[in-house]
Structures are given as C-alpha cells and as structure tokens.
N, C-alpha and C. Protein backbone atom coordinates (compact mmCIF):
# COMPACT_ATOMS: atom_id res chain seq x y z
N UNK A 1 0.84 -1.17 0.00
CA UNK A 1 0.00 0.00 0.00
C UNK A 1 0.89 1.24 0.00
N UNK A 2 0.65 2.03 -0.98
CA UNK A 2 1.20 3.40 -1.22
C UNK A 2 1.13 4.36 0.14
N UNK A 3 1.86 4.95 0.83
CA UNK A 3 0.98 6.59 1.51
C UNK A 3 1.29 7.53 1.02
N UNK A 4 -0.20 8.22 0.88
CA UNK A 4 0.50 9.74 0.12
C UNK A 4 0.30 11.07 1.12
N UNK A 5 0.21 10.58 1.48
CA UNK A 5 0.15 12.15 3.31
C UNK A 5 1.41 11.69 3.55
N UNK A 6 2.39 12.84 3.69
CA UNK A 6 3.28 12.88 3.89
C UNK A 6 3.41 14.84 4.78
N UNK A 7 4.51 14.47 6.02
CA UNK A 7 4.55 15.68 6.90
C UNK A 7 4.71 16.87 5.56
N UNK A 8 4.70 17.95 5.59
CA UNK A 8 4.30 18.81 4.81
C UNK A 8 5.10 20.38 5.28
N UNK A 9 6.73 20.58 5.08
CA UNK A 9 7.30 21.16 6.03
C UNK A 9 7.49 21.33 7.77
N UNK A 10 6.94 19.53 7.67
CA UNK A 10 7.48 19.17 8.89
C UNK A 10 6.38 19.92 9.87
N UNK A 11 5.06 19.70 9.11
CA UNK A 11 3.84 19.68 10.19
C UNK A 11 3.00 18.78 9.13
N UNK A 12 2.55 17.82 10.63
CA UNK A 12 1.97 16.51 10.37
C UNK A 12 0.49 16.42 9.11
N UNK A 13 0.34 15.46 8.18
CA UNK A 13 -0.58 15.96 7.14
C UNK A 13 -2.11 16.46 7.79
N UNK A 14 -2.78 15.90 8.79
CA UNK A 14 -3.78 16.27 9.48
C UNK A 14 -3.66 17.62 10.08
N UNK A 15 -2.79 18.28 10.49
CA UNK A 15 -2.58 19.49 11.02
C UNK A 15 -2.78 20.70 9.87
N UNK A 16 -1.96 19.90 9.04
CA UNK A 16 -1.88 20.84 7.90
C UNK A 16 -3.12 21.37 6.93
N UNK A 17 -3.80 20.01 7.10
CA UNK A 17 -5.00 20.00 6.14
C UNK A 17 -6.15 21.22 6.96
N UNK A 18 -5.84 20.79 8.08
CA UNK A 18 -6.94 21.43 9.15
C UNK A 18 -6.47 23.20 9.08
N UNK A 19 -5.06 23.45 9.06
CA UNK A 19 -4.90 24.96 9.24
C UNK A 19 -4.91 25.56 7.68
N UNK A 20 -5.34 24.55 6.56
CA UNK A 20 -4.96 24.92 5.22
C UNK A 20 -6.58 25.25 5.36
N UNK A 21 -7.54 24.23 5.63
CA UNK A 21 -8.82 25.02 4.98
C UNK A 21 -9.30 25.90 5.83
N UNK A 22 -9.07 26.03 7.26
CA UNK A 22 -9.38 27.38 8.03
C UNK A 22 -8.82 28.54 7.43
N UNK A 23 -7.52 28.29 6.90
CA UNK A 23 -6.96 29.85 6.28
C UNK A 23 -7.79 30.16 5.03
N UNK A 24 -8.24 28.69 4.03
CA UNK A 24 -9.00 28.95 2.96
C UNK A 24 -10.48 29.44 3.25
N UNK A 25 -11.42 28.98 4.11
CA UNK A 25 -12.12 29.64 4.79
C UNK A 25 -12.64 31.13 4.74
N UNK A 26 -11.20 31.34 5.99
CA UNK A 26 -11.26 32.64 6.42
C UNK A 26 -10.66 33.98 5.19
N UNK A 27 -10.00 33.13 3.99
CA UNK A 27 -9.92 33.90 2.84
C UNK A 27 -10.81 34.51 1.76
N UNK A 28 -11.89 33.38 1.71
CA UNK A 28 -13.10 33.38 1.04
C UNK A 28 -14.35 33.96 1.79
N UNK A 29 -14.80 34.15 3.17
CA UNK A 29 -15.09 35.08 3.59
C UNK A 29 -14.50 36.52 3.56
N UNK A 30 -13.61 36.61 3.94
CA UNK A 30 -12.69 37.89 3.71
C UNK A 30 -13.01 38.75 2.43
N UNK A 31 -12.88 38.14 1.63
CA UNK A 31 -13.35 38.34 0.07
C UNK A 31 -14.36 38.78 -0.08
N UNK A 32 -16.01 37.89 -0.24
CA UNK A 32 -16.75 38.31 0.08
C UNK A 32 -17.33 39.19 0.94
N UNK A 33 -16.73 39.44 1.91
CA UNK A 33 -17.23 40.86 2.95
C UNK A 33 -16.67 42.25 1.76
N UNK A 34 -15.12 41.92 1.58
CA UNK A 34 -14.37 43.27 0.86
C UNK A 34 -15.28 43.23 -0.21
N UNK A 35 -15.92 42.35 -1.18
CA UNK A 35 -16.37 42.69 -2.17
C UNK A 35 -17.79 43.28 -1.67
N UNK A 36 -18.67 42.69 -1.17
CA UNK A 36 -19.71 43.54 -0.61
C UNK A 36 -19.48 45.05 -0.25
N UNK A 37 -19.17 45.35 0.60
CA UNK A 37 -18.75 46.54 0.61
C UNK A 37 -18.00 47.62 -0.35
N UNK A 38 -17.28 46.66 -1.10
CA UNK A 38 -16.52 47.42 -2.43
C UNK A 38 -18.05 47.54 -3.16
N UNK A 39 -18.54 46.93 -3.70
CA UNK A 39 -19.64 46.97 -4.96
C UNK A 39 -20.90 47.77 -4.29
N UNK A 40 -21.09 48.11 -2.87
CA UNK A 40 -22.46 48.66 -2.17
C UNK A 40 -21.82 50.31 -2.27
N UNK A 41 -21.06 50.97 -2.53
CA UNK A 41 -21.38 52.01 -3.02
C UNK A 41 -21.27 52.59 -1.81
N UNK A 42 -20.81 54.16 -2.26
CA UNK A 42 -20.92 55.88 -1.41
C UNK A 42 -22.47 55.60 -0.88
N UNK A 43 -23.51 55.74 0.28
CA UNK A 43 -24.52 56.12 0.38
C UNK A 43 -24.50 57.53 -0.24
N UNK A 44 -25.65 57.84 -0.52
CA UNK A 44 -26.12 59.36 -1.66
C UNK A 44 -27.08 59.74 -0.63
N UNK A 45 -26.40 61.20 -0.48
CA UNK A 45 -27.37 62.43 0.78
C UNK A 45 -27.85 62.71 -0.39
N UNK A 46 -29.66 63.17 0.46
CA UNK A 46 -30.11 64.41 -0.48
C UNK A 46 -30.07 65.55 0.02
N UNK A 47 -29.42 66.56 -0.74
CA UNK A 47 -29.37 67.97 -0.83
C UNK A 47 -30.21 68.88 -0.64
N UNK A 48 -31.61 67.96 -1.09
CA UNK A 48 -32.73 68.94 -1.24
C UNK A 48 -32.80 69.20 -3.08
N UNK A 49 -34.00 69.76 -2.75
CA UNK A 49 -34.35 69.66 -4.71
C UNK A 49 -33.74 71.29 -4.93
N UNK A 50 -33.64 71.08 -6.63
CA UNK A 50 -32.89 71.71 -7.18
C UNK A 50 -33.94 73.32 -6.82
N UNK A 51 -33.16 74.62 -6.59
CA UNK A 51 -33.38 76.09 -6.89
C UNK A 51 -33.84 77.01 -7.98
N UNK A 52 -34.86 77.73 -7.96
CA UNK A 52 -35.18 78.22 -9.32
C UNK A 52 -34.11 78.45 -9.84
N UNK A 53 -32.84 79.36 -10.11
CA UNK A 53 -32.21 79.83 -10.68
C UNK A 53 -31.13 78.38 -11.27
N UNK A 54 -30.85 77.18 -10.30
CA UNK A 54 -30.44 76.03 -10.73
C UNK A 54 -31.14 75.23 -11.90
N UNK A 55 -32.12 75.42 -11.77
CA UNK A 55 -33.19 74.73 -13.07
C UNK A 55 -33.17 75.58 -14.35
N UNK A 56 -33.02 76.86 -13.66
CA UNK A 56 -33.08 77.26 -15.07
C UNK A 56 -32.00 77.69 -16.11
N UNK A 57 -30.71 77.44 -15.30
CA UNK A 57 -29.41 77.45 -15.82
C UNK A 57 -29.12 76.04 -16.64
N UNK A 58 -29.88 74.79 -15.74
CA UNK A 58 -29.96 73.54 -16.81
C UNK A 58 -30.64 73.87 -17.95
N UNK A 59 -32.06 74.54 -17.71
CA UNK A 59 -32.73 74.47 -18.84
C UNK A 59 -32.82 75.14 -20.19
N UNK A 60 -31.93 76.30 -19.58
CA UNK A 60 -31.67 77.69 -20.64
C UNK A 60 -30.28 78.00 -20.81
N UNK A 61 -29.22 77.82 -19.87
CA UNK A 61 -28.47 78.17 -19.80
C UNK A 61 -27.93 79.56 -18.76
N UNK A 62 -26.51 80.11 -18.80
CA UNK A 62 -26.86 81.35 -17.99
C UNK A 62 -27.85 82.62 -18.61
N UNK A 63 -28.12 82.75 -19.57
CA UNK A 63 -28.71 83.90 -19.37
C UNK A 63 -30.84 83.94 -18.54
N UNK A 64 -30.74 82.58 -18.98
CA UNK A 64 -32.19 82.36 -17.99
C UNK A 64 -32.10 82.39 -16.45
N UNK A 65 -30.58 81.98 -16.45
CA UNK A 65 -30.41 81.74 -14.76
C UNK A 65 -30.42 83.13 -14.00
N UNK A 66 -29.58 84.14 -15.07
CA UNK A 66 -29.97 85.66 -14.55
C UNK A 66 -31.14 85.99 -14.77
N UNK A 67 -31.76 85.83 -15.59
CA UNK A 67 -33.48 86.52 -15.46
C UNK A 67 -34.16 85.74 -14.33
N UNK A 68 -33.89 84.80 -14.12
CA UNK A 68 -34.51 84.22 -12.97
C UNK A 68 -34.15 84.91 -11.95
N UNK A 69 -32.88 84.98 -10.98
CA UNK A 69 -32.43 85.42 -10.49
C UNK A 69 -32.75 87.36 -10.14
N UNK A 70 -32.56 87.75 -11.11
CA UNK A 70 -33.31 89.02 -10.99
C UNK A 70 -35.16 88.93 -10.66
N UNK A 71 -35.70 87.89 -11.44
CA UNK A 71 -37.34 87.95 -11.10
C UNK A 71 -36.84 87.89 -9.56
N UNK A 72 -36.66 86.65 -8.78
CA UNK A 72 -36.37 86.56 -7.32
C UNK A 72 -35.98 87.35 -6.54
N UNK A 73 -35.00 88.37 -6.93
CA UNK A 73 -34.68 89.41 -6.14
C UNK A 73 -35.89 90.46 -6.53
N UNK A 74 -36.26 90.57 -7.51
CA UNK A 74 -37.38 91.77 -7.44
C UNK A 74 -38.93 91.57 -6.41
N UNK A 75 -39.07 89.85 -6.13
CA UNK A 75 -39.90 89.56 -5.75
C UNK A 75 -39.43 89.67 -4.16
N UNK A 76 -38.18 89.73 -3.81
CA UNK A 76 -38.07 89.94 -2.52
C UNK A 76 -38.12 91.04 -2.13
N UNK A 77 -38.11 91.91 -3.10
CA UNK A 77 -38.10 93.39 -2.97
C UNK A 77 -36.36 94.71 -2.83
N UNK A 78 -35.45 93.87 -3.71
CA UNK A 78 -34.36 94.05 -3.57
C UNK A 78 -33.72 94.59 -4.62
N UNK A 79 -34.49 94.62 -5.45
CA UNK A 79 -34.67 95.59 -6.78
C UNK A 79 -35.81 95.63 -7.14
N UNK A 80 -36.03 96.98 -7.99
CA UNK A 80 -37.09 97.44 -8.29
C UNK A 80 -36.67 97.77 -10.06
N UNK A 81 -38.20 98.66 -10.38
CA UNK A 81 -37.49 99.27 -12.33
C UNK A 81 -38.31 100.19 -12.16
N UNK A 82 -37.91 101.66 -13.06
CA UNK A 82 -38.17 102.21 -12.98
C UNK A 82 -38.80 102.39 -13.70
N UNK A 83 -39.80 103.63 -14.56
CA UNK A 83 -41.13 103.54 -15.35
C UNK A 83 -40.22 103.43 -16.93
N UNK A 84 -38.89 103.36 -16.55
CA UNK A 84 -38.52 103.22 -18.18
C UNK A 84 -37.74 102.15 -18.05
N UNK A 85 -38.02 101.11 -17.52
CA UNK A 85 -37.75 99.74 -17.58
C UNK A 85 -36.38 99.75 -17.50
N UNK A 86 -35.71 100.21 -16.78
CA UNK A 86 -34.30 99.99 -16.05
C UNK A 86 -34.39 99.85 -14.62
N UNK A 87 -33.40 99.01 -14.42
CA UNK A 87 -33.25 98.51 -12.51
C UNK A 87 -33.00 99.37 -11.88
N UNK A 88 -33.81 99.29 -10.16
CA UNK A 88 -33.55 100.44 -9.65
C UNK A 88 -33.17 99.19 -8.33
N UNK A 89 -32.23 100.35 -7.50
CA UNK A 89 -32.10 99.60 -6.43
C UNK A 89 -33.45 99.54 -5.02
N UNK A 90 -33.66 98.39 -4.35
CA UNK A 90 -34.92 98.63 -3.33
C UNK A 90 -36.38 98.54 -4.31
N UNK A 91 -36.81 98.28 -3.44
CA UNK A 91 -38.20 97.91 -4.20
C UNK A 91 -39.17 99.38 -4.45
C-alpha cells in the first residue's frame, strides 16, 4: 500500500489540512465581505431639490439663470425698475 500524506514542512498531514482550509475559509469570507462593501457604493445624501435659478441654468443656460435670479430678487423686494424699464435699487 502506497501513503501519500506525507509531513508537509514538517507539520503533520492532518494538522496541515486542518490549518490549510481554516486559512481557505477565512480567505473566502474575507473576500466576500471586501467585495460587498466594495460593490455597495458611497450612500447618496439628499441635498434637497434643485433652486429656481439652478433649473433654469440647466434648462436655458446662464442667461435664464440671470433673469430668474433678478425675477427673485425683485420679488423679494431688492430691486425694483423704474417707469422706463431699467433697474432700480430697493423695491
């Protein structure tokens, strides 16, 4: 009869086998946790929804974002126009 377990740098083949698949084990868990966490991503805050003058810089570009921007300040009362349609300061 052949044996093929043989000591294995001089730790016995049963020892070896036993600390080989605990390390394989604890490698393949390891893995799986890092990959979970690698592939689950930044959590994403919300900011809150987008600002008139933000929407309308997507939607128009800047020069809508300033007319917006000016409607808003006129509506706060932080500019005004005068009867010949130029900005005045104060409402």
């Amino acid at each position: 009869m052949t044996v093929l377990a043989a000591d294995t740098w001089g730790v016995p083949g049963p020892v070896f086998l036993r600390w080989y698949l605990v390390a394989a084990v604890v490698l393949v868990v390891g893995t799986v946790v890092y990959r979970f966490r690698a592939l689950a991503g930044t959590p994403v805050t919300d900011h809150g929804a987008l600002g008139p003058q933000q929407v309308a810089y997507l939607n128009g570009g800047d020069q809508l974002a300033v007319w917006t921007s000016l409607g808003g300040l006129r509506r706060a009362g932080a500019v005004g126009a005068h009867p010949d349609r130029r900005l005045a300061p104060g409402g």
